[in-house]
C-alpha atoms as a PDB file:
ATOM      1  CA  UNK A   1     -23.546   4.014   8.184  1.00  0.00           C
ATOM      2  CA  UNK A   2     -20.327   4.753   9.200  1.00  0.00           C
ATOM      3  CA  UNK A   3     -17.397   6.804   7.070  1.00  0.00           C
ATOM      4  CA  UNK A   4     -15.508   3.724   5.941  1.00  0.00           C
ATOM      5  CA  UNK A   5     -19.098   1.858   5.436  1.00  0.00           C
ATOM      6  CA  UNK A   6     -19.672   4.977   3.256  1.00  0.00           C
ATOM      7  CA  UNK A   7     -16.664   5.691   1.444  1.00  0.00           C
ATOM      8  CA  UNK A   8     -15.851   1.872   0.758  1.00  0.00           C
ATOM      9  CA  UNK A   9     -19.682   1.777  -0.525  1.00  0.00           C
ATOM     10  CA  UNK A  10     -19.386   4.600  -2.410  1.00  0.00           C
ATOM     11  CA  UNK A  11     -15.775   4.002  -3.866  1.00  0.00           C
ATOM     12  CA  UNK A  12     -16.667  -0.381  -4.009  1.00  0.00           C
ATOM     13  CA  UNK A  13     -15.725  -0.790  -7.644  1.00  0.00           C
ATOM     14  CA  UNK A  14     -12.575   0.690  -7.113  1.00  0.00           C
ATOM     15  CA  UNK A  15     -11.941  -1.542  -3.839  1.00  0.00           C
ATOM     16  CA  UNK A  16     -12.877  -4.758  -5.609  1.00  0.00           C
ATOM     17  CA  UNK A  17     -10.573  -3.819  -8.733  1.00  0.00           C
ATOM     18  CA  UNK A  18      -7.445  -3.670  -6.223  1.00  0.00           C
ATOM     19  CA  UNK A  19      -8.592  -6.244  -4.459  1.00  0.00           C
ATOM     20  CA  UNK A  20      -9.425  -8.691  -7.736  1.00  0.00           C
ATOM     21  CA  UNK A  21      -7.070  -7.501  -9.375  1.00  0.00           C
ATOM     22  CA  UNK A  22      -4.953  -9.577 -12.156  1.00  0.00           C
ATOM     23  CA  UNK A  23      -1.875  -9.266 -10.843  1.00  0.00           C
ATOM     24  CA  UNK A  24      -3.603 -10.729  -7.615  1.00  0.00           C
ATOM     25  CA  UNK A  25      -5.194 -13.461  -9.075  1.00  0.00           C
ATOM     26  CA  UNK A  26      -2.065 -14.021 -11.180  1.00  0.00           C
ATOM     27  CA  UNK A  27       0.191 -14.103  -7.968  1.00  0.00           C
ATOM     28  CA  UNK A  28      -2.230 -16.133  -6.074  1.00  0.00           C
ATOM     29  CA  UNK A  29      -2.421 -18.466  -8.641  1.00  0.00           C
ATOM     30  CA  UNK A  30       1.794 -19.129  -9.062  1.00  0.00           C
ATOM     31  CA  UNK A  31       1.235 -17.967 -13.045  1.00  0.00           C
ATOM     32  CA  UNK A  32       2.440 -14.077 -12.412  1.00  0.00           C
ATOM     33  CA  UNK A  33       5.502 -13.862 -14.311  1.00  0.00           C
ATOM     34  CA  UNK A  34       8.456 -13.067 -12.512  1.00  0.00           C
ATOM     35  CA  UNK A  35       9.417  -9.884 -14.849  1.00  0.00           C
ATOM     36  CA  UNK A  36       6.032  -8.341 -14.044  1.00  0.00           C
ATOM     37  CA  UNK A  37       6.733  -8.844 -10.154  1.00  0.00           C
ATOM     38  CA  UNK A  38      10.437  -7.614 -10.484  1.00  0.00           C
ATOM     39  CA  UNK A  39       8.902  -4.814 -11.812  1.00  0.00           C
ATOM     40  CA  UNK A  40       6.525  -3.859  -9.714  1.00  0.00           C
ATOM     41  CA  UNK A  41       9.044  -4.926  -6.795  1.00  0.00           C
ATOM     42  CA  UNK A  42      11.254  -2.418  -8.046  1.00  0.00           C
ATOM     43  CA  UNK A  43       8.843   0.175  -7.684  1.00  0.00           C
ATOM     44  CA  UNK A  44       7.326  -0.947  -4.810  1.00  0.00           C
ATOM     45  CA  UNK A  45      11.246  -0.145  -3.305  1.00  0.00           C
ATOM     46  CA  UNK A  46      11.276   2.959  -4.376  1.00  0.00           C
ATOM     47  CA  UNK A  47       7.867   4.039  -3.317  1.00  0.00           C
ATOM     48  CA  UNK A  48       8.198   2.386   0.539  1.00  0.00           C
ATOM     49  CA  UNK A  49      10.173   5.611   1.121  1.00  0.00           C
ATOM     50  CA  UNK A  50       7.260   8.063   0.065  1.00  0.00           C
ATOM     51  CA  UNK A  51       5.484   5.867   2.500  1.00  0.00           C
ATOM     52  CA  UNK A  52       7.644   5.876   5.279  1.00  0.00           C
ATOM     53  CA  UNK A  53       7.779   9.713   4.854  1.00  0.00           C
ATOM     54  CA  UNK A  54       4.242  10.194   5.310  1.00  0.00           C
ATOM     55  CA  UNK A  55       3.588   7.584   8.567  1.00  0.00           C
ATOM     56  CA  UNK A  56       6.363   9.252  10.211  1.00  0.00           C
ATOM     57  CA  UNK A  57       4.653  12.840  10.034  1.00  0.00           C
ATOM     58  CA  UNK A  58       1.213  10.704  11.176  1.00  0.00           C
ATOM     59  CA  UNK A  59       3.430  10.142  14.602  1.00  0.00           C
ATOM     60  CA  UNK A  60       4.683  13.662  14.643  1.00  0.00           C
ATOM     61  CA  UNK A  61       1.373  15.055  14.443  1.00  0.00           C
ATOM     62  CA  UNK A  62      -0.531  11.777  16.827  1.00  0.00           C
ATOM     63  CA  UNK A  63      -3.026  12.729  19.025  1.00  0.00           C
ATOM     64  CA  UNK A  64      -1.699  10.302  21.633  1.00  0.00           C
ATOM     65  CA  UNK A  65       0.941   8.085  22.519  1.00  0.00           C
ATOM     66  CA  UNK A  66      -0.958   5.174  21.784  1.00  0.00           C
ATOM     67  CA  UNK A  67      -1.803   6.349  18.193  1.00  0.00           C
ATOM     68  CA  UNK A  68       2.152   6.920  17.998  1.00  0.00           C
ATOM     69  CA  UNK A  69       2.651   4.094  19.298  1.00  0.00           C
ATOM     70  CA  UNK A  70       0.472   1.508  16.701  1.00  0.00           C
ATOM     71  CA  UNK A  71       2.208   3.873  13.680  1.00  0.00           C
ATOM     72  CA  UNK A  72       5.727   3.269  15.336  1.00  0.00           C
ATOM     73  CA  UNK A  73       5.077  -0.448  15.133  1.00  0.00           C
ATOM     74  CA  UNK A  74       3.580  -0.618  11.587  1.00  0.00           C
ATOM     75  CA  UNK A  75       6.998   1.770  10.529  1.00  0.00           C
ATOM     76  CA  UNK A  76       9.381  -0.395  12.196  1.00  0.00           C
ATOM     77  CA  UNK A  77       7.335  -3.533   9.722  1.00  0.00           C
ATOM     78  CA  UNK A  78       8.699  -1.834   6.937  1.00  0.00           C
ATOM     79  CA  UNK A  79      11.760  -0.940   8.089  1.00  0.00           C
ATOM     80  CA  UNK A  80      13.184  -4.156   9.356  1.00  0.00           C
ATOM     81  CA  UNK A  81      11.276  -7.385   8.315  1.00  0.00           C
ATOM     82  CA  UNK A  82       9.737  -5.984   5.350  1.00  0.00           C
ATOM     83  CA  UNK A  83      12.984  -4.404   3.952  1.00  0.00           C
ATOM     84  CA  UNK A  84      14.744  -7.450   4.876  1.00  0.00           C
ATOM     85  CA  UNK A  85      11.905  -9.023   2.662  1.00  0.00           C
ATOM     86  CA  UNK A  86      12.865  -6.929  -0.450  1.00  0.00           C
ATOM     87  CA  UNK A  87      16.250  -7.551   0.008  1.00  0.00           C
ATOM     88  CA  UNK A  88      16.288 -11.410  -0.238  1.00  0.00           C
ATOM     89  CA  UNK A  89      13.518 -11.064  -3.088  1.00  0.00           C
ATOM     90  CA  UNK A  90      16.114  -9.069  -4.887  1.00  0.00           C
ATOM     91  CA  UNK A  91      18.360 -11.702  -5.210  1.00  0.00           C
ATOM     92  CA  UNK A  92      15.423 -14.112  -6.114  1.00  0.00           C
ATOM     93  CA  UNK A  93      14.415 -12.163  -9.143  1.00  0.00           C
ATOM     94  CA  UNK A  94      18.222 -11.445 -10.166  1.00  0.00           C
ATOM     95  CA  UNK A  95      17.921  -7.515  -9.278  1.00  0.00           C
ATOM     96  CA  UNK A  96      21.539  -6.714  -8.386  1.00  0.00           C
ATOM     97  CA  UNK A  97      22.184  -4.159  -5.606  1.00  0.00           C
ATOM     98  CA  UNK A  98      22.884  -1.426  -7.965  1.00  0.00           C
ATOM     99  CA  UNK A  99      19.502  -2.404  -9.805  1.00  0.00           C
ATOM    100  CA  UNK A 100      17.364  -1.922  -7.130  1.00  0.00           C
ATOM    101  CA  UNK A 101      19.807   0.951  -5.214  1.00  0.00           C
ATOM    102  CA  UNK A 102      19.367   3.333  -8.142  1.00  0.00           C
ATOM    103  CA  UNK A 103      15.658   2.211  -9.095  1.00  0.00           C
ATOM    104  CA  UNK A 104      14.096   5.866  -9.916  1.00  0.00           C
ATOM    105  CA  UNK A 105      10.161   5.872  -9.684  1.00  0.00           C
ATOM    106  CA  UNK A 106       8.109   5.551 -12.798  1.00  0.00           C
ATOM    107  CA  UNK A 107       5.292   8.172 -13.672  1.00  0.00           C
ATOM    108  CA  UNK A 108       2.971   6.584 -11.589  1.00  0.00           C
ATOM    109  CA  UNK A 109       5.267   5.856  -9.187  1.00  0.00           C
ATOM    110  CA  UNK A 110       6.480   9.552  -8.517  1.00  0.00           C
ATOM    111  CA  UNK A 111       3.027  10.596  -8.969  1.00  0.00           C
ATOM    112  CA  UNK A 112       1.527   8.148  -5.903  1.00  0.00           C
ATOM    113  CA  UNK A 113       4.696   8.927  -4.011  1.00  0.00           C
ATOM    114  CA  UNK A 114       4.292  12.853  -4.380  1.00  0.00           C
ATOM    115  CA  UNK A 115       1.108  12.833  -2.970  1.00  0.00           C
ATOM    116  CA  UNK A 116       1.805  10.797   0.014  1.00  0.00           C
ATOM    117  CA  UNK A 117       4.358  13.151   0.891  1.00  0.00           C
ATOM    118  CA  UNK A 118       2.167  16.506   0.171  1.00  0.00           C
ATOM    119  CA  UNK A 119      -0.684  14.527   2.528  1.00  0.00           C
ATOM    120  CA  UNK A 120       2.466  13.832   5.281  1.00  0.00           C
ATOM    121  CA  UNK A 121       3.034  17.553   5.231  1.00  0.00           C
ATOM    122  CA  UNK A 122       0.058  19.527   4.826  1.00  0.00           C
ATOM    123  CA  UNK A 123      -2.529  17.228   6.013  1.00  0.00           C
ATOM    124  CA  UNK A 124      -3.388  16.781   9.531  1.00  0.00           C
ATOM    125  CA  UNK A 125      -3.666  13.392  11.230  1.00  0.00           C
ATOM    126  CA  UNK A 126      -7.287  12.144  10.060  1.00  0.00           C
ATOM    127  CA  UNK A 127      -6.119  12.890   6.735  1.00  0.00           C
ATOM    128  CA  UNK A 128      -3.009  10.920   6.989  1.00  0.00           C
ATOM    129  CA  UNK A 129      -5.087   7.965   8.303  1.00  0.00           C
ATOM    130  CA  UNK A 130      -7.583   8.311   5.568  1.00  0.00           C
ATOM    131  CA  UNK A 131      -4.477   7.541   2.992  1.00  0.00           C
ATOM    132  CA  UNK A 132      -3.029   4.737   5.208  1.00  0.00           C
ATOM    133  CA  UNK A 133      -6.628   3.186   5.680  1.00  0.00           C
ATOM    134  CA  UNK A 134      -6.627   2.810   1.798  1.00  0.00           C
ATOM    135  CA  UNK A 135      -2.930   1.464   0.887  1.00  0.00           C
ATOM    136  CA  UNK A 136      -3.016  -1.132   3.916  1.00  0.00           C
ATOM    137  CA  UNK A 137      -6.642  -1.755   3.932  1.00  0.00           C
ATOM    138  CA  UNK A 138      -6.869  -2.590   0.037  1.00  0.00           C
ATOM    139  CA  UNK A 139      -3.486  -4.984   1.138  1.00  0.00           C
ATOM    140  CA  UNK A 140      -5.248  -6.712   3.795  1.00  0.00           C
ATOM    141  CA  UNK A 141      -8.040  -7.661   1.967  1.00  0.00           C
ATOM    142  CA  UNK A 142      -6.361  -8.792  -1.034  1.00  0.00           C
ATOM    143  CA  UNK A 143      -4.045 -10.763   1.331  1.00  0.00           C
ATOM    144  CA  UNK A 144      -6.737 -12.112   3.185  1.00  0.00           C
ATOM    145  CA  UNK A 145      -8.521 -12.824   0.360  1.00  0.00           C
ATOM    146  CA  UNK A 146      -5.845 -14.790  -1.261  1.00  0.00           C
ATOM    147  CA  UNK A 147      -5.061 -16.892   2.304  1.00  0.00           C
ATOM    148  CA  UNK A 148      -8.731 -17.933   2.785  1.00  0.00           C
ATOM    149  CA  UNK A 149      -8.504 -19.403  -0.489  1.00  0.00           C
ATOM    150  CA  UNK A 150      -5.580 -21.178   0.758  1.00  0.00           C
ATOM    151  CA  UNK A 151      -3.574 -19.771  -2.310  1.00  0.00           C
ATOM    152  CA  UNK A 152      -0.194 -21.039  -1.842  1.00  0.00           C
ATOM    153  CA  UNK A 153       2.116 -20.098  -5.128  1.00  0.00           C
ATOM    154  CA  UNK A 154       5.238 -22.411  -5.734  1.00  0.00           C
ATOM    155  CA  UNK A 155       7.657 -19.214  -5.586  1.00  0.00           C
ATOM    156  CA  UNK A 156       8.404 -18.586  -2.150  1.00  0.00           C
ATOM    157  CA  UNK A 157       8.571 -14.906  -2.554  1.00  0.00           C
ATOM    158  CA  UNK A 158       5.116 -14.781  -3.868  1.00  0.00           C
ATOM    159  CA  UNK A 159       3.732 -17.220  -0.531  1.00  0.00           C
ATOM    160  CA  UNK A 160       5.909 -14.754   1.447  1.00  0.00           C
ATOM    161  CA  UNK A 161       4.613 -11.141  -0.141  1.00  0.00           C
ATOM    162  CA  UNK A 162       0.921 -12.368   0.730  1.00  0.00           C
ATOM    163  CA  UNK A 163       1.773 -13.939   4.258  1.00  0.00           C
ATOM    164  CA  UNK A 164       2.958 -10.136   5.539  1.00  0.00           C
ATOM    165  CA  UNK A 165      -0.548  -8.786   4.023  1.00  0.00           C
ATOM    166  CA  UNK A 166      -2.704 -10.955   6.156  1.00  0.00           C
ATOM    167  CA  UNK A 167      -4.630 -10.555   9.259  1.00  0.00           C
ATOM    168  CA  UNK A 168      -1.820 -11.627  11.225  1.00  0.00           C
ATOM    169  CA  UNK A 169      -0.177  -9.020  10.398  1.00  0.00           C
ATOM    170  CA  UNK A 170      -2.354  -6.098   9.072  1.00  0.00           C
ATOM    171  CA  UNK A 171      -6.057  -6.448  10.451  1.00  0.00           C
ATOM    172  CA  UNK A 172      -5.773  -5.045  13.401  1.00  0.00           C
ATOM    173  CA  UNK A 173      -3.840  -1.990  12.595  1.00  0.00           C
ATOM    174  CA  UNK A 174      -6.424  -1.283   9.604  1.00  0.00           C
ATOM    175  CA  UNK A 175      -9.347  -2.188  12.021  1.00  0.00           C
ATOM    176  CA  UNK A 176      -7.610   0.424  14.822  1.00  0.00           C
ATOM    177  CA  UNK A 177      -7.612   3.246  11.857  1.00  0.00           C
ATOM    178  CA  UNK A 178     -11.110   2.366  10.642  1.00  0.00           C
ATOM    179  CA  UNK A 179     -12.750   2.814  14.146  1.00  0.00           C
ATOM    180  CA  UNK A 180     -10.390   6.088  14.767  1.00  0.00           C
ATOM    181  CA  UNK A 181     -11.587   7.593  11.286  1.00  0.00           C
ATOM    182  CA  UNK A 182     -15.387   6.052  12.203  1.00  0.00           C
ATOM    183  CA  UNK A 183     -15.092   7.799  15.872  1.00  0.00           C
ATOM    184  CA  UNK A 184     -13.833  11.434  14.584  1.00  0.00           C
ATOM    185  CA  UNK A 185     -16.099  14.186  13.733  1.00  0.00           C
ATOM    186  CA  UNK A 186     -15.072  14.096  10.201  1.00  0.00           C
ATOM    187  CA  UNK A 187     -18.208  16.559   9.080  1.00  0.00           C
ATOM    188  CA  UNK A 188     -16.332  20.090   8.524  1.00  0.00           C
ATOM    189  CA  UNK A 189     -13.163  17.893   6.290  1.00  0.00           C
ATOM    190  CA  UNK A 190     -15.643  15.321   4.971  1.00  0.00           C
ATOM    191  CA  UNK A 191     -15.211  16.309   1.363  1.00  0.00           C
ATOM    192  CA  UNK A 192     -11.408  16.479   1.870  1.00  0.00           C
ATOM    193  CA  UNK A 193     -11.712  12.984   3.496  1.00  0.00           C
ATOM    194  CA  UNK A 194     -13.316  11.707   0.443  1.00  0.00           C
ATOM    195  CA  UNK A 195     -11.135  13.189  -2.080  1.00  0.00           C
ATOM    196  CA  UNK A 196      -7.697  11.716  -0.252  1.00  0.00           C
ATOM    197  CA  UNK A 197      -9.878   8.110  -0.267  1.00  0.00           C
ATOM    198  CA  UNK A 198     -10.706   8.149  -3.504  1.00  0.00           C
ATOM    199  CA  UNK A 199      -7.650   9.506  -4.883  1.00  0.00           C
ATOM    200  CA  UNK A 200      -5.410   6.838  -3.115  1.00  0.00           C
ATOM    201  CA  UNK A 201      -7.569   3.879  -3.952  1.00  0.00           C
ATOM    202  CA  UNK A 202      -7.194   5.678  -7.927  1.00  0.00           C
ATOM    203  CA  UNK A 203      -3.535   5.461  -7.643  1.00  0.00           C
ATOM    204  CA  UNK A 204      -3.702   1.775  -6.264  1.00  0.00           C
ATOM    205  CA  UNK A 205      -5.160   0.771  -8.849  1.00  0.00           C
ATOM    206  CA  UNK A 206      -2.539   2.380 -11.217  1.00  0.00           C
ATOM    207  CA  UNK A 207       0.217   0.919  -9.092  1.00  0.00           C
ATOM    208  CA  UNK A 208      -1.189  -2.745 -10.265  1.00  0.00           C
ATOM    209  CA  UNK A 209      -1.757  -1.462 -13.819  1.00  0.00           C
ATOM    210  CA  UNK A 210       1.931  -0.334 -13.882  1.00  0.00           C
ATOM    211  CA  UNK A 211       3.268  -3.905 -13.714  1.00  0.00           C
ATOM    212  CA  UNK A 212       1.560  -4.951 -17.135  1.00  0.00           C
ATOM    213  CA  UNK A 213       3.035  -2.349 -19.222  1.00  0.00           C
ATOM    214  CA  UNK A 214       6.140  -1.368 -20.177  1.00  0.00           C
ATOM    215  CA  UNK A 215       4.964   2.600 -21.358  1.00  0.00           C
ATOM    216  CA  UNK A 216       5.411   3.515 -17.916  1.00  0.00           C
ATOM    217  CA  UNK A 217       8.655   6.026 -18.365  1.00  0.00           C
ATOM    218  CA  UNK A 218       9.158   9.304 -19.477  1.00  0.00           C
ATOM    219  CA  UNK A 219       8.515  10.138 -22.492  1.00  0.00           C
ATOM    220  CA  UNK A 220      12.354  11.074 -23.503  1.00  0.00           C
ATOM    221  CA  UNK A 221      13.761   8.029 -21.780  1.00  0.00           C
END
């Protein structure tokens, strides 16, 4: 068995939560209200950058130009079409610019967004990876998921949010990390390995849960 055979084993309840989700099904299905997706939209904004932070210290610390190179594209994603993406949703949802341009991250939020950035910095590139394997790979199969079912919501944002998770767009960059993580002699970091999986599938999870309640702010705000 390989590491992602054994991690995704090992961590498969977790997996199929994300993956099942109710915000998910709720999406798929055109019934998700449109408050709960602002919501989560909003944070999704804010978090991207945490994100972006951490894939650009995966190129800086590539072990080729190729690996660079497949990060570089999947950056550029979420710089250009996927910002333009939250941009026009924005409008959709009736988030103003200086909604969504002063959004501050929620406790969850800051705490999923923290330790992307600690993993940027102080992790090398297999444990980079690791984290990226989890938030796109969880989004692929959701996505995929929700395409093979031929799920096709009546808001156009919602049709467009699961069209970018797809395997048009995301399988083979989540297959490319999957066989560099299954090719790497992971044995003297394999409990480090494990803990960045499982913490990052946790705090997907969390992300979802976020969306369905309205406790998630400090407590003196």
């Amino acid at each position: 068995m390989t590491v992602t055979q054994e991690l995704r084993e090992r961590y498969s309840g977790l997996w199929e939560q994300m993956v099942y989700h109710p915000f998910v099904v709720e999406m798929g299905e055109g019934t998700l209200p449109a408050g709960k997706f602002k919501r989560y939209f909003l944070q999704d904004y804010v978090f991207v950058a945490d994100l972006v932070s951490m894939t650009a210290n995966a190129i800086a610390k590539a072990p080729s130009f190729d690996a660079a190179s497949r990060l570089h594209s999947f950056l550029s994603g979420i710089l250009d079409p996927e910002n333009d993406l939250f941009l026009r949703a924005f409008e959709v949802l009736g988030a103003s610019e200086e909604e969504y341009s002063s959004a501050s991250a929620s406790p969850t939020t800051r705490a999923f967004g923290d330790f992307l950035v600690r993993t940027g910095l102080e992790g090398n590139f297999d444990d980079i990876i690791t984290v990226l394997y989890v938030t796109e790979g969880t989004y692929l199969d959701w996505g995929t998921r929700l395409i093979s079912e031929a799920k096709k919501p009546a808001n156009p944002i919602y049709q467009e949010w699961i069209g970018i998770h797809g395997p048009a767009v995301l399988r083979s960059l989540v297959e490319w990390m999957g066989e560099h993580l299954d090719s790497t002699d992971l044995s003297a970091r394999r409990a480090k390995i494990d803990e960045l999986f499982h913490t990052a599938l946790r705090y997907e999870c969390m992300f979802w849960d976020a969306a369905y309640t309205d406790l998630q702010a400090w407590p003196d705000e």
